[in-house]
Protein backbone atom coordinates (compact mmCIF):
# COMPACT_ATOMS: atom_id res chain seq x y z
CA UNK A 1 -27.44 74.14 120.61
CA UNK A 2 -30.99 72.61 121.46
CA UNK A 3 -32.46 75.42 119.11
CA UNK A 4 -29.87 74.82 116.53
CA UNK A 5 -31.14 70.26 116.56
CA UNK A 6 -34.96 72.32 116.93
CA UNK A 7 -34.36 74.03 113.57
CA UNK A 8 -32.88 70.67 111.97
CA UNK A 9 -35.34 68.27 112.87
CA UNK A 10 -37.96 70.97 111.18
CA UNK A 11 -35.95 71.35 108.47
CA UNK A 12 -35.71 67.79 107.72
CA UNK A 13 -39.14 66.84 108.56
CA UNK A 14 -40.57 70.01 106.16
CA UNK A 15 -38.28 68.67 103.40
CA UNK A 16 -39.78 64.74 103.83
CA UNK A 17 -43.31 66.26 103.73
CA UNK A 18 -42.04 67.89 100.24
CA UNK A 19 -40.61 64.81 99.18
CA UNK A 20 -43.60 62.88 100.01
CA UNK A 21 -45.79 65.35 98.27
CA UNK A 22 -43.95 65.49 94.96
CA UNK A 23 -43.85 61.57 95.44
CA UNK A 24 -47.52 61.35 95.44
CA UNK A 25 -48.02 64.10 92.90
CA UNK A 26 -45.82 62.16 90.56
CA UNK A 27 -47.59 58.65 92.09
CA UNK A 28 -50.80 60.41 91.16
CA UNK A 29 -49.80 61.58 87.74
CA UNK A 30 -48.22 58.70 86.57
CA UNK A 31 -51.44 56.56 87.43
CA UNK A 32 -53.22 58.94 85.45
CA UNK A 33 -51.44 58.96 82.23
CA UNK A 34 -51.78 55.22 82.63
CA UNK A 35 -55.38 55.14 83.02
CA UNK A 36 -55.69 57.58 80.38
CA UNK A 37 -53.57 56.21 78.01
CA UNK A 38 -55.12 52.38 78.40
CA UNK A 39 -58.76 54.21 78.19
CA UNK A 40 -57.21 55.91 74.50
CA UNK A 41 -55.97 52.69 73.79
CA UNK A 42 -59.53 50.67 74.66
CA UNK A 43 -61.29 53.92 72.47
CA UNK A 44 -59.32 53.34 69.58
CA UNK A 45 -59.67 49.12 69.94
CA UNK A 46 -63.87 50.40 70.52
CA UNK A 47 -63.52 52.15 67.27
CA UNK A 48 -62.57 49.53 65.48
CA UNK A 49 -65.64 47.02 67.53
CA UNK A 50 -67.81 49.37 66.05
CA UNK A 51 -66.69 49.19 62.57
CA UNK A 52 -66.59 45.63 62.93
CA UNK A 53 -70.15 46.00 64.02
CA UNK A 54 -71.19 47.51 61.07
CA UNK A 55 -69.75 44.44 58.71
CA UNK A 56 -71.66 41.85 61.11
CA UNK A 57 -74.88 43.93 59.94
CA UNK A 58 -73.55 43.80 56.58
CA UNK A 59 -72.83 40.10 56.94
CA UNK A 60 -76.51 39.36 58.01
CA UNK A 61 -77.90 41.27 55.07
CA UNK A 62 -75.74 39.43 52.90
CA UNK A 63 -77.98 36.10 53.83
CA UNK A 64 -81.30 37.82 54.61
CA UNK A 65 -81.87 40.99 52.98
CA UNK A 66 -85.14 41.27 55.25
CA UNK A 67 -82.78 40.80 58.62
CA UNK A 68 -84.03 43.23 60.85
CA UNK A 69 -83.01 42.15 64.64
CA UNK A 70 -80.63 43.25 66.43
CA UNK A 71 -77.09 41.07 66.01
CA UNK A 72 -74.07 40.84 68.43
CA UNK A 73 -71.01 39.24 69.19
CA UNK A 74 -67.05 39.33 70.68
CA UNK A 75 -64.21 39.82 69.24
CA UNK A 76 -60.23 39.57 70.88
CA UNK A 77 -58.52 42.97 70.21
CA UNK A 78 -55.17 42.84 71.91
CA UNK A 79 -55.03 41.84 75.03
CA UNK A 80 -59.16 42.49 75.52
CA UNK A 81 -62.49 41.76 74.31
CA UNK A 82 -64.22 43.52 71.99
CA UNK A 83 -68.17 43.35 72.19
CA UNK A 84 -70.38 44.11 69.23
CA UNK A 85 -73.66 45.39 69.03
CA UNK A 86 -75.07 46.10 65.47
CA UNK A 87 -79.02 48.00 64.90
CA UNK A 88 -80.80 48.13 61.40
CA UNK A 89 -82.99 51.35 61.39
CA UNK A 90 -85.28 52.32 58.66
CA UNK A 91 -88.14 54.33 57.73
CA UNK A 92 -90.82 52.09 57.43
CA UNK A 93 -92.68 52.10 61.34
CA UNK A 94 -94.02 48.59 61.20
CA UNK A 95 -92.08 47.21 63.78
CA UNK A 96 -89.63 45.65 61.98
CA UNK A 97 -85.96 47.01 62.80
CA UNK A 98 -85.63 50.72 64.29
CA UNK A 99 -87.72 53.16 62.87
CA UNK A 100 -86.51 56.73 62.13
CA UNK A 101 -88.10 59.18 61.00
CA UNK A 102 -85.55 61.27 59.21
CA UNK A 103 -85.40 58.29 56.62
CA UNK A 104 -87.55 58.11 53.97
CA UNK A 105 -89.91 55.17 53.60
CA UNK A 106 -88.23 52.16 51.53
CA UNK A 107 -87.35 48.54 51.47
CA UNK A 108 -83.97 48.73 50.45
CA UNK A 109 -82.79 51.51 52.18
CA UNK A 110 -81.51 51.58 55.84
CA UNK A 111 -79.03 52.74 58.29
CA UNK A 112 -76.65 50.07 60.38
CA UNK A 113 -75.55 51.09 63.45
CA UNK A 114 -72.54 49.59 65.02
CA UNK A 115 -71.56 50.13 68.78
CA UNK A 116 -68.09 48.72 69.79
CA UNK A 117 -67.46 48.68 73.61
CA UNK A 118 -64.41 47.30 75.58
CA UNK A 119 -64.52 46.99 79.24
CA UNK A 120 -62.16 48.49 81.52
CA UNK A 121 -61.39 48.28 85.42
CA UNK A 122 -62.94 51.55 85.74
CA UNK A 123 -65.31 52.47 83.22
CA UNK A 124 -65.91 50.45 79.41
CA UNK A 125 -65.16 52.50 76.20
CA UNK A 126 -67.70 53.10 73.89
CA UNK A 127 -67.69 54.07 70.21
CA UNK A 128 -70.65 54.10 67.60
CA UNK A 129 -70.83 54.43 64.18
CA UNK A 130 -73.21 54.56 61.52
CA UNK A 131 -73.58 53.55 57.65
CA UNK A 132 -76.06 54.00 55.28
CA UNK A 133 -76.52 50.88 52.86
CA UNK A 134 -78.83 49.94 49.74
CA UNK A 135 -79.71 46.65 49.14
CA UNK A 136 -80.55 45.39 45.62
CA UNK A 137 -81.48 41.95 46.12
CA UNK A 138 -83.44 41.87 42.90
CA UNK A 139 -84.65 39.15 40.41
CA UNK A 140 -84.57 41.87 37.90
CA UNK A 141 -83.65 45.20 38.44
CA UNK A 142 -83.39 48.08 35.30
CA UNK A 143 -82.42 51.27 35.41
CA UNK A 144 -85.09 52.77 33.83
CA UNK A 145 -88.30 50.67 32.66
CA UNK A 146 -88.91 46.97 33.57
CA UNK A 147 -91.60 45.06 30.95
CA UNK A 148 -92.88 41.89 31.35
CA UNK A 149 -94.93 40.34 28.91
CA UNK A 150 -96.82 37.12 27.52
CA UNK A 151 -95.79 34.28 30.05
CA UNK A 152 -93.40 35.50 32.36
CA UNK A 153 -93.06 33.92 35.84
CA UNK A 154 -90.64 36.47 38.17
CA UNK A 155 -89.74 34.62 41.59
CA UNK A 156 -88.23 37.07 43.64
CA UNK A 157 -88.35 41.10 43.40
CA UNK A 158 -88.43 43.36 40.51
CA UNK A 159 -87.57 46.86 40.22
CA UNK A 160 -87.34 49.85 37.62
CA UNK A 161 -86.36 52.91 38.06
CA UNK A 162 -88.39 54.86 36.10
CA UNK A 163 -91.76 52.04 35.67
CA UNK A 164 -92.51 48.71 35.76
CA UNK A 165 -95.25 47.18 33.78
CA UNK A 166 -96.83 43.76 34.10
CA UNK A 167 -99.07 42.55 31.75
CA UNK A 168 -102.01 40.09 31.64
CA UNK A 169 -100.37 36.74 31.84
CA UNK A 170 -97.15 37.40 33.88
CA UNK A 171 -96.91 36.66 37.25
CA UNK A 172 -94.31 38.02 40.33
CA UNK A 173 -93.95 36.57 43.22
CA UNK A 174 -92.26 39.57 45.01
CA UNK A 175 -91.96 42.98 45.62
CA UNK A 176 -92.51 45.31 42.50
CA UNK A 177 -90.81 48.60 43.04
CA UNK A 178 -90.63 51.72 40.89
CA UNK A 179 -91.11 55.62 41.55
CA UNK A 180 -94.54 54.88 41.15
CA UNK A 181 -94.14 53.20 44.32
CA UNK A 182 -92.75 56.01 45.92
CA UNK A 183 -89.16 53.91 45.97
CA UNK A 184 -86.05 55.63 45.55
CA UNK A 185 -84.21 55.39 42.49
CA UNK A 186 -81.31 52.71 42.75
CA UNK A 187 -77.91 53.08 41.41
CA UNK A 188 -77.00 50.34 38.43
CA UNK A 189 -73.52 49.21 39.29
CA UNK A 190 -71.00 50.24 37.08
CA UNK A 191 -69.76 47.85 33.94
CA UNK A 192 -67.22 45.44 35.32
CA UNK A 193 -65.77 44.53 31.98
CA UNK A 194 -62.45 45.40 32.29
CA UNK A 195 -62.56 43.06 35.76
CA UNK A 196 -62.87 39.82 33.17
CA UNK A 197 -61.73 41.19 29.72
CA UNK A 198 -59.04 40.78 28.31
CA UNK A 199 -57.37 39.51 31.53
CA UNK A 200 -59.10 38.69 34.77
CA UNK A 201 -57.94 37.50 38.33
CA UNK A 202 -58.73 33.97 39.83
CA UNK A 203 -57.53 32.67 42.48
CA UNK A 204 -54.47 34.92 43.22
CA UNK A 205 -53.81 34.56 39.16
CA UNK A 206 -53.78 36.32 36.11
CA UNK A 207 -55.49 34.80 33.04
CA UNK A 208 -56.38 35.63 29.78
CA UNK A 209 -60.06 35.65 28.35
CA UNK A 210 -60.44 33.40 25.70
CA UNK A 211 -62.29 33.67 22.22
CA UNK A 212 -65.54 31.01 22.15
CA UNK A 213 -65.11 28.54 19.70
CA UNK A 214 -67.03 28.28 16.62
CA UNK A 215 -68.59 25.01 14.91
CA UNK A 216 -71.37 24.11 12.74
CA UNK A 217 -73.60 21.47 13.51
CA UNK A 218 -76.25 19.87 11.06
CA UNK A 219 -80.07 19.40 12.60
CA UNK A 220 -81.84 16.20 12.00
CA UNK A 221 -85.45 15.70 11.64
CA UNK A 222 -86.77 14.09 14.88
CA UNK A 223 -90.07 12.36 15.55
CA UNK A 224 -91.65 13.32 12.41
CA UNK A 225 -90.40 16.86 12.94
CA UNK A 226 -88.43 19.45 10.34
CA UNK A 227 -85.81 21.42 12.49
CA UNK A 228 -85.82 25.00 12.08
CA UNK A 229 -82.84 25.26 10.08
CA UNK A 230 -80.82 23.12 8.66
CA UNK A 231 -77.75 23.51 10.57
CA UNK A 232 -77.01 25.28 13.94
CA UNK A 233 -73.95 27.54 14.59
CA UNK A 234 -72.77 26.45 17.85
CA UNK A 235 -70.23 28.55 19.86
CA UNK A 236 -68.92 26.95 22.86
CA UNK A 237 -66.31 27.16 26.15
CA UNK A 238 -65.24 25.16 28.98
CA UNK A 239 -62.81 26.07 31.45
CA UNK A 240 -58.89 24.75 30.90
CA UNK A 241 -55.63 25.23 33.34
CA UNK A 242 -55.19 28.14 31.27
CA UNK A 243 -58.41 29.46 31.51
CA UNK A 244 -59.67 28.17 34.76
CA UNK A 245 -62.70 30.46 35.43
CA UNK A 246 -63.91 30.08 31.83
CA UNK A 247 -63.84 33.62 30.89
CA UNK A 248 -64.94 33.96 26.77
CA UNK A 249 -65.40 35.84 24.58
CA UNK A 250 -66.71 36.00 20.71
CA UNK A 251 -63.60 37.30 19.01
CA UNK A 252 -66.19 38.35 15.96
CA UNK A 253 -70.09 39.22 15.49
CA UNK A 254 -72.13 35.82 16.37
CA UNK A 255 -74.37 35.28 13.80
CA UNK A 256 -76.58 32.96 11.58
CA UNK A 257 -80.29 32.22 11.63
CA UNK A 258 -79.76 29.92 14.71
CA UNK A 259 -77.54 29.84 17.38
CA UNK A 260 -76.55 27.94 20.15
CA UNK A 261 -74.31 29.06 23.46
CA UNK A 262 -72.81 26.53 25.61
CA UNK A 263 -70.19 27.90 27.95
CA UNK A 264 -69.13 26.61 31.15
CA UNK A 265 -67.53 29.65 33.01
CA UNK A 266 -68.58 33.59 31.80
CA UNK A 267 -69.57 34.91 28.43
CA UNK A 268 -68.44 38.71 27.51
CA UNK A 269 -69.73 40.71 24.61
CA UNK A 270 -67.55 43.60 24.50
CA UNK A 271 -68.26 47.01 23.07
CA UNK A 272 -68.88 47.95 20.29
CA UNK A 273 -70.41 44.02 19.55
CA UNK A 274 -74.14 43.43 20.65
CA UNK A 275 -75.29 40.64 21.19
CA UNK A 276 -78.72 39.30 18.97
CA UNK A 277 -79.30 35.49 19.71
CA UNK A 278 -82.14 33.16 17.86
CA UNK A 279 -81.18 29.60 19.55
CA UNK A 280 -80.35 27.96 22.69
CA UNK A 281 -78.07 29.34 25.54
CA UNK A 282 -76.58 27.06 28.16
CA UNK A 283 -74.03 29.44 30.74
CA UNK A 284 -73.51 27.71 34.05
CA UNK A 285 -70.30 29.48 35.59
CA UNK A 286 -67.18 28.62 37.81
CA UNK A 287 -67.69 30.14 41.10
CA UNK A 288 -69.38 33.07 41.60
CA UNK A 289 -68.30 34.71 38.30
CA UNK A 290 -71.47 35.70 36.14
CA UNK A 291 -72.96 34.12 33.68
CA UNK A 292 -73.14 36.89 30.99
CA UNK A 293 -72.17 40.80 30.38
CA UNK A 294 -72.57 43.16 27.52
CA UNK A 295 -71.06 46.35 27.03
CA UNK A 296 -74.00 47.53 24.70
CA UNK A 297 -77.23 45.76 24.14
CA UNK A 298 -78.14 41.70 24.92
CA UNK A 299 -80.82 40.03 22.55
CA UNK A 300 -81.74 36.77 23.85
CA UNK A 301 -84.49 34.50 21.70
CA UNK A 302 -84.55 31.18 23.61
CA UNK A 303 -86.28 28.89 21.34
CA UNK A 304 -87.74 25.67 22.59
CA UNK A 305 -86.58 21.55 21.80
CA UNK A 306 -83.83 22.20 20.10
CA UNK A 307 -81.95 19.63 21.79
CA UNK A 308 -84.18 16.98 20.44
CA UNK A 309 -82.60 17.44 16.68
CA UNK A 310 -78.93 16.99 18.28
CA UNK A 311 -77.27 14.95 20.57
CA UNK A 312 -74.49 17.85 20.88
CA UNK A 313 -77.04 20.54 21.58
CA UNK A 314 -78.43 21.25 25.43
CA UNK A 315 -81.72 22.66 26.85
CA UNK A 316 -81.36 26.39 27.57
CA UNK A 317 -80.77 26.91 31.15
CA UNK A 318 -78.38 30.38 32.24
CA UNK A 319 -77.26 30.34 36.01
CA UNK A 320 -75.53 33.11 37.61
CA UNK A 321 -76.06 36.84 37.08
CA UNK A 322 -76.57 38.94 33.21
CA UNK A 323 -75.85 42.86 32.98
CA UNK A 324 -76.17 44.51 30.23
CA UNK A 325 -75.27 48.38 29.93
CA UNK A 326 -77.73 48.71 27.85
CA UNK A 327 -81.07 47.55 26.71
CA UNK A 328 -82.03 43.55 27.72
CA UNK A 329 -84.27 41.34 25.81
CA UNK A 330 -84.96 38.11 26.60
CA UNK A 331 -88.06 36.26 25.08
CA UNK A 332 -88.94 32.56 25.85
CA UNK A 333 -90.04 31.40 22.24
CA UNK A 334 -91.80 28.23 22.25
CA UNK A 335 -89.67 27.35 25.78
CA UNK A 336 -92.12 26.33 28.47
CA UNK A 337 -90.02 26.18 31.33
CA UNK A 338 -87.24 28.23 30.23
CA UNK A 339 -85.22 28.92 33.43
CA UNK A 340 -83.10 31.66 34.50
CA UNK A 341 -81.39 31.59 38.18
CA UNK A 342 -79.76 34.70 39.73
CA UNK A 343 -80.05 38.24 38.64
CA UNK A 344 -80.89 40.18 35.43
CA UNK A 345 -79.66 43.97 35.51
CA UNK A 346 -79.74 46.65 32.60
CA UNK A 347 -80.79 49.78 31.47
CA UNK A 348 -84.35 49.27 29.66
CA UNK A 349 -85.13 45.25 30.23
CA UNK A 350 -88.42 43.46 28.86
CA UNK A 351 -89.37 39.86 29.41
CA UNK A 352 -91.65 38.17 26.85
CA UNK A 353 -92.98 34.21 27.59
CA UNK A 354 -93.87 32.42 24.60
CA UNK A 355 -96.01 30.61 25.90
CA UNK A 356 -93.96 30.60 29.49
CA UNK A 357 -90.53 31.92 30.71
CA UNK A 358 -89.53 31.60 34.34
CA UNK A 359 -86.71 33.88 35.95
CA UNK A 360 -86.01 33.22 39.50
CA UNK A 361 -83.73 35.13 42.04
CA UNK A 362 -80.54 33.00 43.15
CA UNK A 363 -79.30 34.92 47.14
CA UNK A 364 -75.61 33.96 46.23
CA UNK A 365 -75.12 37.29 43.96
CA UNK A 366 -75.99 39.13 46.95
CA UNK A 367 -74.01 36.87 49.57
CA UNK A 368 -71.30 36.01 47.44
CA UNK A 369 -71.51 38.90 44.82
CA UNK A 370 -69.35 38.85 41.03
CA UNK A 371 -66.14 40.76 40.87
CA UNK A 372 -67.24 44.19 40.47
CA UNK A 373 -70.84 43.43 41.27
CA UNK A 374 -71.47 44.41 44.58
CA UNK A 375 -75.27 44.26 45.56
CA UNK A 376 -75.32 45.96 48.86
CA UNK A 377 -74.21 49.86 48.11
CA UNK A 378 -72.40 51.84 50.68
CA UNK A 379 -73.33 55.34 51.35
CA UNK A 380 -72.48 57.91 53.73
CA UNK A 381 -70.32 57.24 57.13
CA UNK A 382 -70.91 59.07 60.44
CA UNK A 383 -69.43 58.51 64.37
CA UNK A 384 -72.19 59.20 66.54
CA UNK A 385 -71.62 60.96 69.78
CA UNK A 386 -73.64 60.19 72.58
């Protein structure tokens, strides 16, 4: 009988230890999966820090193409804290950003990397990833040759693809960038016509483009002075509640010995139409819409005073960005003064100042770029393992 309680009592006390040790085996397993899964779930939320890193970088070269140092914040994800950690690397060793060799020398191209981490009780996740930009913050930038002549005045950087020539009397205050330079060719963005013409989006809305409208106004002598013509052929825009972003349009071939532009809002030539102007041209447009496109080629002869021989005419002035998908002209004729703010782009461009013509870069095309006009390029993605 005392064996028989013996053998039991063994029995029962090899069966607890089992118990206990599939207990703790499960105990053990379970804590595992948990720990595992929450460090999947802090990867995954690290993943996303980093690409979050990578648009802080892109955020800071939005306002400050030249931005170079190191930029980091937090960010909730979930339940935890995201911290982000975005690097600028380039080829150019001078101490300004990361250098890498592997990159060519350049001072538009770089790399941003982004490192998302999110702590943990044991250890933080950690995820990196990397993007290759190309920055185009350019007072005038053509895709093949770049000539400025007579009286130009350039504030801000020029670039063309193929050359860039200055001559004697023009002046940039900048950097002037070709493959002469050794600089990369640069991409022209692609024609955002069909963005503004014939319908565009504003403000959550659909619109229509409208056609300019046409008048002819008679010049006056003034102080002694003959105008240039006798009349002026006026074409004009201004935004309305069913036009709100002042999006226009010539609906035929503007023409006559002298013309004036006045828009308020964003002047399209569409193709096949080119655009060949002797006058004055006055753009200022809503938001950050540009100021004027052309499918084909843009003429612009700016001539100077006009305003003087009629109270309805205005000085020439253009704010906001001009593309062209082809060849740009623009000649100051008589115009000290003439003044251009924001960003020319084109295929062949030249710049003639007659006596004077001044084009200076406006940073809101780059920080708040046009519909379809995106100055910072994107180029290849990559996670980095470390």
């Amino acid at each position: 009988m005392n064996n028989s309680s013996g053998t039991v009592l063994l029995m029962v006390l090899i069966l607890s230890a089992i118990m206990y040790l599939i207990a703790g085996t499960l105990l053990l397993v379970t804590m595992t999966e948990v720990h595992l899964a929450d460090f999947e779930q802090r990867s995954t939320q690290a993943f996303y820090a980093a690409e979050s890193s990578v648009t802080l970088g892109l955020a800071k070269l939005r306002t400050d193409p030249d931005y170079r140092t190191d930029a980091s914040d937090t960010t909730s994800i979930g339940a935890n804290t995201g911290l982000l950690n975005a690097q600028f690397y380039d080829g150019t060793n001078d101490g300004n950003g990361h250098f890498r060799k592997s990159l060519a020398p350049s001072l538009y191209r770089l790399v941003i990397r982004g490192t998302g981490s999110v702590p943990g009780l044991d250890a933080a996740a950690r995820r990196t990833v990397e993007r290759e930009v190309v920055l185009k913050p350019f007072a005038l930038f053509a895709q093949a040759t770049l000539t400025l002549a007579g009286g130009c005045t350039i504030k801000g950087n020029v670039h063309g693809n193929v050359a860039v020539t200055i001559e004697i009397g023009s002046t940039v205050t900048g950097d002037v960038t070709s493959q002469s330079s050794s600089e990369p060719p640069i991409t022209l963005p692609g024609s955002p016509i069909s963005l503004y013409f014939p319908k565009y989006w504003y403000n959550g809305a659909e619109y229509d483009a409208q056609p300019l409208t046409h008048d002819t106004v008679t010049l006056s002598p003034a102080g002694g002075v003959d105008p240039p013509a006798p009349a002026i052929e006026v074409y004009s825009g201004f935004p309305t509640s069913d036009n709100p972003a002042g999006v226009f349009y010539p609906d035929s071939e503007i023409s006559g010995s002298l013309v004036a532009l006045q828009v308020q809002g964003t002047v399209i030539i569409p193709s096949p139409q080119n655009l060949s102007l002797t006058g004055a041209v006055t753009i200022t447009p809503v938001a950050n819409f540009p100021a004027l496109i052309g499918a084909t080629d843009l003429t612009l002869m700016l001539m100077g005073n006009l305003e003087i021989f009629s109270a309805s005419l205005e000085k020439s002035r253009i704010q906001g960005l001009i593309y062209a998908k082809g060849d740009l002209a623009i000649t100051g004729n008589d115009a000290p003064g003439e003044m251009i703010t924001g960003s020319i782009l084109g295929r062949n461009i030249m710049i003639t100042g007659n006596p004077i013509i001044q084009v200076k870069y406006d940073p809101a095309v780059m920080s708040n770029p046009p519909p379809g006009i995106d100055l910072i390029e994107l180029g290849e993605w990559r996670e980095v393992f470390e």
